[in-house]
N, C-alpha and C. Protein backbone atom coordinates (compact mmCIF):
# COMPACT_ATOMS: atom_id res chain seq x y z
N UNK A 1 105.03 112.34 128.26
CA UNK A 1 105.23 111.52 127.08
C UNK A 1 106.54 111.90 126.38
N UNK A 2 107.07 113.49 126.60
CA UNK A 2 107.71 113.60 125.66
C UNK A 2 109.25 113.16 126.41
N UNK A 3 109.14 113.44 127.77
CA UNK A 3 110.54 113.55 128.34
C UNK A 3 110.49 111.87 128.11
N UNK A 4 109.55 110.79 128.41
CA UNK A 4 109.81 109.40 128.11
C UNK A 4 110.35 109.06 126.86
N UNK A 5 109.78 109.60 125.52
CA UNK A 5 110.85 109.44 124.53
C UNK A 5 111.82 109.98 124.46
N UNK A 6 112.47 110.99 125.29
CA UNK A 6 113.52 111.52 125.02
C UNK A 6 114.42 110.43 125.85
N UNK A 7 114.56 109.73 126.85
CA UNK A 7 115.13 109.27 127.53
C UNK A 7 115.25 108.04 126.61
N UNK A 8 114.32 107.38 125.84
CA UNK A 8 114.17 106.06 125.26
C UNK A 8 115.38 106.68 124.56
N UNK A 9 115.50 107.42 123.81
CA UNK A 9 116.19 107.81 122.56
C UNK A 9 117.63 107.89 122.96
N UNK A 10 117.65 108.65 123.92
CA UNK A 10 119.22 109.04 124.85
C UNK A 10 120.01 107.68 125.29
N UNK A 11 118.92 107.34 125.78
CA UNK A 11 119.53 105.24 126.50
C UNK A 11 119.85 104.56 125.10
N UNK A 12 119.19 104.63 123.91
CA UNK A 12 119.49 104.26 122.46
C UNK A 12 120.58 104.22 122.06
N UNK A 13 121.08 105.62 122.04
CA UNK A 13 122.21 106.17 121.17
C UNK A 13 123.14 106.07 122.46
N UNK A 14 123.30 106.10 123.31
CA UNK A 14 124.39 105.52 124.11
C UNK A 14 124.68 103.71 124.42
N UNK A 15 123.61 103.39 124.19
CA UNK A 15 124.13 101.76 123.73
C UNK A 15 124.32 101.41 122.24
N UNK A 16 123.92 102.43 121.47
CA UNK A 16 124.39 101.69 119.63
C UNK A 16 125.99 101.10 119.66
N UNK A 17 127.00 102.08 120.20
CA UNK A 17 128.03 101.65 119.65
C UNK A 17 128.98 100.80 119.94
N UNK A 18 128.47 100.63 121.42
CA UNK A 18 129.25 99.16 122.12
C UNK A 18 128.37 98.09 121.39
N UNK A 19 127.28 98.11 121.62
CA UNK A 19 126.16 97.28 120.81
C UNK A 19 126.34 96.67 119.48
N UNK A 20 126.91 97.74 118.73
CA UNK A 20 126.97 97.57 117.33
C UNK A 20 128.49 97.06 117.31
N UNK A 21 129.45 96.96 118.04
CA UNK A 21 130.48 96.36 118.22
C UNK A 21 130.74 95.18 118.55
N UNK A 22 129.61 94.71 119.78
CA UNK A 22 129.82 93.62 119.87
C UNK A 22 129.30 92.69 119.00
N UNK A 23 127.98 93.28 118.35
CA UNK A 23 127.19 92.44 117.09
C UNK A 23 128.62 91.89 115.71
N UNK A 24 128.81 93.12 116.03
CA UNK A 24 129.75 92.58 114.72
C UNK A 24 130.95 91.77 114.77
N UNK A 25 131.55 91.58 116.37
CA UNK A 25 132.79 90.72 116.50
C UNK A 25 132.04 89.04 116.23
N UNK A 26 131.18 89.58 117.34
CA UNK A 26 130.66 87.86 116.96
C UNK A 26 130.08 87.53 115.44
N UNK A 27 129.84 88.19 114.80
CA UNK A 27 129.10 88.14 113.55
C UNK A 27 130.54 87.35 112.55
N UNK A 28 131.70 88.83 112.55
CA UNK A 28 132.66 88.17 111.82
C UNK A 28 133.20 86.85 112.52
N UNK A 29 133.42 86.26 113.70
CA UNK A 29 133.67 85.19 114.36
C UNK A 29 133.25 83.95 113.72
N UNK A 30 131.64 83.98 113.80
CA UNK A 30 130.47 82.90 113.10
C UNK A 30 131.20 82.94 111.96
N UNK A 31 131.34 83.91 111.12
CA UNK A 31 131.31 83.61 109.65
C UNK A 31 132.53 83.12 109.39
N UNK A 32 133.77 83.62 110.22
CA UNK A 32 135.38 82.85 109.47
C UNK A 32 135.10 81.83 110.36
N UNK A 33 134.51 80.89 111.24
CA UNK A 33 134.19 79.93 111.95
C UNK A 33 133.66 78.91 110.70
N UNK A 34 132.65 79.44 110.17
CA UNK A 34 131.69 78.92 109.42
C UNK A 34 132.38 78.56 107.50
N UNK A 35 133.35 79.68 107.45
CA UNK A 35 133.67 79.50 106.17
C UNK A 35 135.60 78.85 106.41
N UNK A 36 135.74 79.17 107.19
CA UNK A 36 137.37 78.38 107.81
C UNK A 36 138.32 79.04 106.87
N UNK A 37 138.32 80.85 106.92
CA UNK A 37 138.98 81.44 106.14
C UNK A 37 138.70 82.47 106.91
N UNK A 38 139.81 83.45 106.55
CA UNK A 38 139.75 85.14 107.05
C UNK A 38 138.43 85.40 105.94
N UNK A 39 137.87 86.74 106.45
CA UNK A 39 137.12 87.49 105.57
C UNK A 39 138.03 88.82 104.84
N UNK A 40 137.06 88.89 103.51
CA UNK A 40 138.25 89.96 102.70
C UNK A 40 137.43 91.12 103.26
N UNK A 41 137.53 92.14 102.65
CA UNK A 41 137.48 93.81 103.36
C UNK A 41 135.42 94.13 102.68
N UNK A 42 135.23 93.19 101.69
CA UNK A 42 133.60 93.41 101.49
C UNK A 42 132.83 92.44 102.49
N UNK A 43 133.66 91.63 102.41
CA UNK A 43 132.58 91.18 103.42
C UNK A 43 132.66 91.40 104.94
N UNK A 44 133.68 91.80 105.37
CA UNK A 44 133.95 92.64 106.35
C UNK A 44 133.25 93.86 106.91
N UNK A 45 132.62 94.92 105.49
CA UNK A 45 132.14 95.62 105.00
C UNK A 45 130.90 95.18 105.58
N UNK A 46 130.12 93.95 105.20
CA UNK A 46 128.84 93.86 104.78
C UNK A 46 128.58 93.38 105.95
N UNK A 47 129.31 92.48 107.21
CA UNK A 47 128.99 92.06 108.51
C UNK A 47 128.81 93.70 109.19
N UNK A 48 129.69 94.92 109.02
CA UNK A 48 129.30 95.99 110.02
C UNK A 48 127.98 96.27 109.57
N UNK A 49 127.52 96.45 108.60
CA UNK A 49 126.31 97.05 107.99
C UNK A 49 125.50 96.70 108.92
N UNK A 50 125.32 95.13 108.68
CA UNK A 50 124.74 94.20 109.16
C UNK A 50 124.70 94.87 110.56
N UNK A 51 125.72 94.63 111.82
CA UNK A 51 125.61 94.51 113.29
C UNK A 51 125.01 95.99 113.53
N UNK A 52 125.09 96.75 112.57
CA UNK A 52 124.32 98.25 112.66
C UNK A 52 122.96 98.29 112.51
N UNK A 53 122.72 97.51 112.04
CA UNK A 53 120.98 97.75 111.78
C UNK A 53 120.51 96.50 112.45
N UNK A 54 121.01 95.38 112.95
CA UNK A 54 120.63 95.12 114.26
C UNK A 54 120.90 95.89 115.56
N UNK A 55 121.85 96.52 115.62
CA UNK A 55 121.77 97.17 116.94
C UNK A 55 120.96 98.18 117.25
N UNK A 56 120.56 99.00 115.86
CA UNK A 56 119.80 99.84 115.90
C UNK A 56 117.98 99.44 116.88
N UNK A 57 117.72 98.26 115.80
CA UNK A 57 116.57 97.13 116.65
C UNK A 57 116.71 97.17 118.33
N UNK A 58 117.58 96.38 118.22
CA UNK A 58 117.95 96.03 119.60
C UNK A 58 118.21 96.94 120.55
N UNK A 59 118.74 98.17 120.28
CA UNK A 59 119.29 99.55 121.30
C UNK A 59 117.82 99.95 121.93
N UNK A 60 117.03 99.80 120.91
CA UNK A 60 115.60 100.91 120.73
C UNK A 60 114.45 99.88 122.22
N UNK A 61 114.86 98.74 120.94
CA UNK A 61 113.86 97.71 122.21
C UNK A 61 114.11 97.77 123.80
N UNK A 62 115.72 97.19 123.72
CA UNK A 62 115.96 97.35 125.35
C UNK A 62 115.47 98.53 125.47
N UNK A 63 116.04 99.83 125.10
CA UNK A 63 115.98 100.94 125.77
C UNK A 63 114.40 101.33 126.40
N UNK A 64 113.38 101.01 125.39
CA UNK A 64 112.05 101.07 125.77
C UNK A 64 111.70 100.47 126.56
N UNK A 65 111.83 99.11 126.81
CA UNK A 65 111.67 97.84 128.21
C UNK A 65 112.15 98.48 129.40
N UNK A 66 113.74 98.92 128.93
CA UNK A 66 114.01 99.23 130.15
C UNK A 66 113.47 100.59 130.88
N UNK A 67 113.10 101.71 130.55
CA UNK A 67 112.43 102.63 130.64
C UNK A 67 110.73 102.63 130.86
N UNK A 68 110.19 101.79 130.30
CA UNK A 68 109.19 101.51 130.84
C UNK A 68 109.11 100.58 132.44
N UNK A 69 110.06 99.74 132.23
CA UNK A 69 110.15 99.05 133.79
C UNK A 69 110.77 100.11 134.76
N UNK A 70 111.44 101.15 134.66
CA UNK A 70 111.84 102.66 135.68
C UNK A 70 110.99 103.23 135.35
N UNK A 71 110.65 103.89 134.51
CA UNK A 71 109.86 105.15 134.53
C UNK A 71 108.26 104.98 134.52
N UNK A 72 108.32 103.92 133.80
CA UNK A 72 106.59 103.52 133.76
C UNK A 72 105.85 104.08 132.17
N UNK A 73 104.61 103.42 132.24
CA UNK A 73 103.71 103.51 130.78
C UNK A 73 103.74 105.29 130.89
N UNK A 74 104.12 106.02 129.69
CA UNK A 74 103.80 107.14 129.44
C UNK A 74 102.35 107.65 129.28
N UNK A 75 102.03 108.64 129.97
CA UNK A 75 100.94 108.40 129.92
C UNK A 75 100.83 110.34 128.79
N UNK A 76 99.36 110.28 128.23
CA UNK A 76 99.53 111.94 127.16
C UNK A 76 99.57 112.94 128.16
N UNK A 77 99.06 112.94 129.26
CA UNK A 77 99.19 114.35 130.58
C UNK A 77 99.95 114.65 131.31
């Protein structure tokens, strides 16, 4: 059980930051798309926040899917 969360966690934090990079290009993209203006430096600000705490979601999920489809259901023994 424990080495399975450790691996969930490891596969996590090695996809946050491409993850959280790409969340946020497209994020600011949509929005000067959407508002037909550059963004100033807060809201710039407030899209990384943003692609961070989705990626955080998203790192955790894949990482568990994918670890459960290799490694399999953890089992307590």
């Amino acid at each position: 059980m424990l080495n399975f969360i450790i691996w969930v966690l490891l596969l996590a934090a090695l996809l946050f930051w491409p993850m959280s990079k790409l969340v946020f290009v497209l994020s600011v993209r949509r929005l000067q798309r959407k508002l037909a203006r550059d963004l100033n430096e807060s809201e710039v600000a407030g899209q990384m926040n943003r692609a961070r705490i989705i990626s955080v979601f998203v790192s955790v999920l894949f990482s568990y899917l994918y670890n459960l489809s290799t490694i399999g259901m953890p089992t307590g023994g």
